[in-house]
Protein backbone atom coordinates (compact mmCIF):
# COMPACT_ATOMS: atom_id res chain seq x y z
CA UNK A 1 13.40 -48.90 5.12
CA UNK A 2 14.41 -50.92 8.08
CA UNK A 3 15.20 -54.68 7.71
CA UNK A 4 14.90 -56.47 11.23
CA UNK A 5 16.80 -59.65 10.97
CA UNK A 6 19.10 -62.63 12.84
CA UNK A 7 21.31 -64.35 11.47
CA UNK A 8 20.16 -67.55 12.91
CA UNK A 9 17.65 -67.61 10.73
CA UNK A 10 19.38 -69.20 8.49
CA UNK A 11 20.18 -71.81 11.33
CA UNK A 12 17.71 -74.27 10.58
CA UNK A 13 16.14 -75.92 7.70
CA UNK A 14 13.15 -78.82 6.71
CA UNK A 15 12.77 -80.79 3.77
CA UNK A 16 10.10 -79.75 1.06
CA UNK A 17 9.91 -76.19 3.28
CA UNK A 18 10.14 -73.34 0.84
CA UNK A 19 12.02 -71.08 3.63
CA UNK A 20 15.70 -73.07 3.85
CA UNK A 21 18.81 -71.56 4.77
CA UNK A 22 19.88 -70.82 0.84
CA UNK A 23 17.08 -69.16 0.56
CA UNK A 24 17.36 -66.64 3.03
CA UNK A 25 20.93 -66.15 3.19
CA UNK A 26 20.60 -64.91 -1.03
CA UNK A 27 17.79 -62.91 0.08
CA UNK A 28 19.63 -60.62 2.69
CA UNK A 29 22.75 -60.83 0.27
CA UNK A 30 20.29 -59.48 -2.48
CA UNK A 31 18.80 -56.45 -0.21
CA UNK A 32 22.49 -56.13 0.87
CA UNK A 33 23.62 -55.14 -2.22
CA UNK A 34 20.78 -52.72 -3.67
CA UNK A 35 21.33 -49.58 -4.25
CA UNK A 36 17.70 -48.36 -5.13
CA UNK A 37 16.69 -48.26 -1.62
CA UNK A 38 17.68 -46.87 1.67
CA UNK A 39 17.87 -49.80 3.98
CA UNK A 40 19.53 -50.59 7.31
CA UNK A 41 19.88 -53.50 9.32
CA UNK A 42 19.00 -54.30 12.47
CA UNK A 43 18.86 -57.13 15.05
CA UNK A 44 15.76 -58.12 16.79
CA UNK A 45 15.40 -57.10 20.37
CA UNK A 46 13.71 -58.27 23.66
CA UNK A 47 9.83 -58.77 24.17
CA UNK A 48 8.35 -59.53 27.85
CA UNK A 49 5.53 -62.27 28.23
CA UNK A 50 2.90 -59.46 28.36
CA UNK A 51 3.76 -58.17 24.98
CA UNK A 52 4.05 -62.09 23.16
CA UNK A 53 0.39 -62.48 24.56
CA UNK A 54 -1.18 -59.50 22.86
CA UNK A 55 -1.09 -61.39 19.62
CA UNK A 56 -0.80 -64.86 20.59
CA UNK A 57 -2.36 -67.10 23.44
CA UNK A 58 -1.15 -68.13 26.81
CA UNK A 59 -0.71 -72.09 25.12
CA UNK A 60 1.43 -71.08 22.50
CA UNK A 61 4.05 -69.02 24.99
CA UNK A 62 4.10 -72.21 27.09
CA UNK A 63 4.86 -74.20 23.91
CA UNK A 64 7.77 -71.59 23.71
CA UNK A 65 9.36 -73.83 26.60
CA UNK A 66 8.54 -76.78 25.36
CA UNK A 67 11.37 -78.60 22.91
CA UNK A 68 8.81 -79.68 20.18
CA UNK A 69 7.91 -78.83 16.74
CA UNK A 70 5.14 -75.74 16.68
CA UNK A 71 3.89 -77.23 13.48
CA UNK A 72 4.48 -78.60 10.34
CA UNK A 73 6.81 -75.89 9.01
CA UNK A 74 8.44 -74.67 11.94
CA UNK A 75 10.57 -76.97 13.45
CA UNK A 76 11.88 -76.53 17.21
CA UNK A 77 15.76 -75.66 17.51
CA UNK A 78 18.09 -74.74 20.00
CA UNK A 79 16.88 -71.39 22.10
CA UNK A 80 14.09 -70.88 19.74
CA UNK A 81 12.28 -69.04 22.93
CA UNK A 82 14.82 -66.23 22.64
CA UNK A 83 14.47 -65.96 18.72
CA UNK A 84 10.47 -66.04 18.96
CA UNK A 85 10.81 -63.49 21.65
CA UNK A 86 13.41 -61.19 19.55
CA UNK A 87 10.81 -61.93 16.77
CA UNK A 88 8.04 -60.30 18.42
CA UNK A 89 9.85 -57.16 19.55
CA UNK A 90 11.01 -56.55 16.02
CA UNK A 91 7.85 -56.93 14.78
CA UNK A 92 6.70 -54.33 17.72
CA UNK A 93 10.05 -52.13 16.82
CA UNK A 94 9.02 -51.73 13.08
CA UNK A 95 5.23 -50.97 14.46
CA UNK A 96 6.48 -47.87 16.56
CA UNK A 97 9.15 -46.43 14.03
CA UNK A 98 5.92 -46.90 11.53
CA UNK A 99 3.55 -44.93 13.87
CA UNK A 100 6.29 -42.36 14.18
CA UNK A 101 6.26 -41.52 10.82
């Protein structure tokens, strides 16, 4: 199984939010140290413009240059646009090694 993850992640943090830095840190230490499965790790990559917009629409990219809170639990951050973007292309990474399989 392939984990796709960044350790900034665990960058940032909101009162009363269940995801907090603890809380994924232990996580990753937990898969970490399993031995039942085969994991690896890997780091997100790059996504263009054309690939953020087949899920989302053209207002939320431009929100991805705008320093403001997306909503209520995700809370803007230094270079979030490059994590969002690295998001996506992980999330299109796993798609293709799934479809290869």
């Amino acid at each position: 199984m392939r984990i796709i993850t960044d350790e900034r992640c665990a960058g940032y943090s909101q009162a009363g939010h269940p995801e907090n830095p603890a809380r994924i840190t232990g996580t990753l230490a937990r898969l970490r140290s399993q031995t039942e499965l085969s994991l690896t790790f890997d780091e997100p990559g790059r996504v263009t413009d054309t690939q953020i917009l087949r899920a989302h629409a053209l207002e939320m990219l431009a929100r991805l240059h705008v320093p403001h809170d997306f909503d209520a639990d995700t809370p803007a951050y230094e270079n979030i646009f490059d994590h969002a973007r690295a998001s996506a292309a992980a999330t299109l990474s796993a798609l293709k090694a799934a479809r290869r399989r």
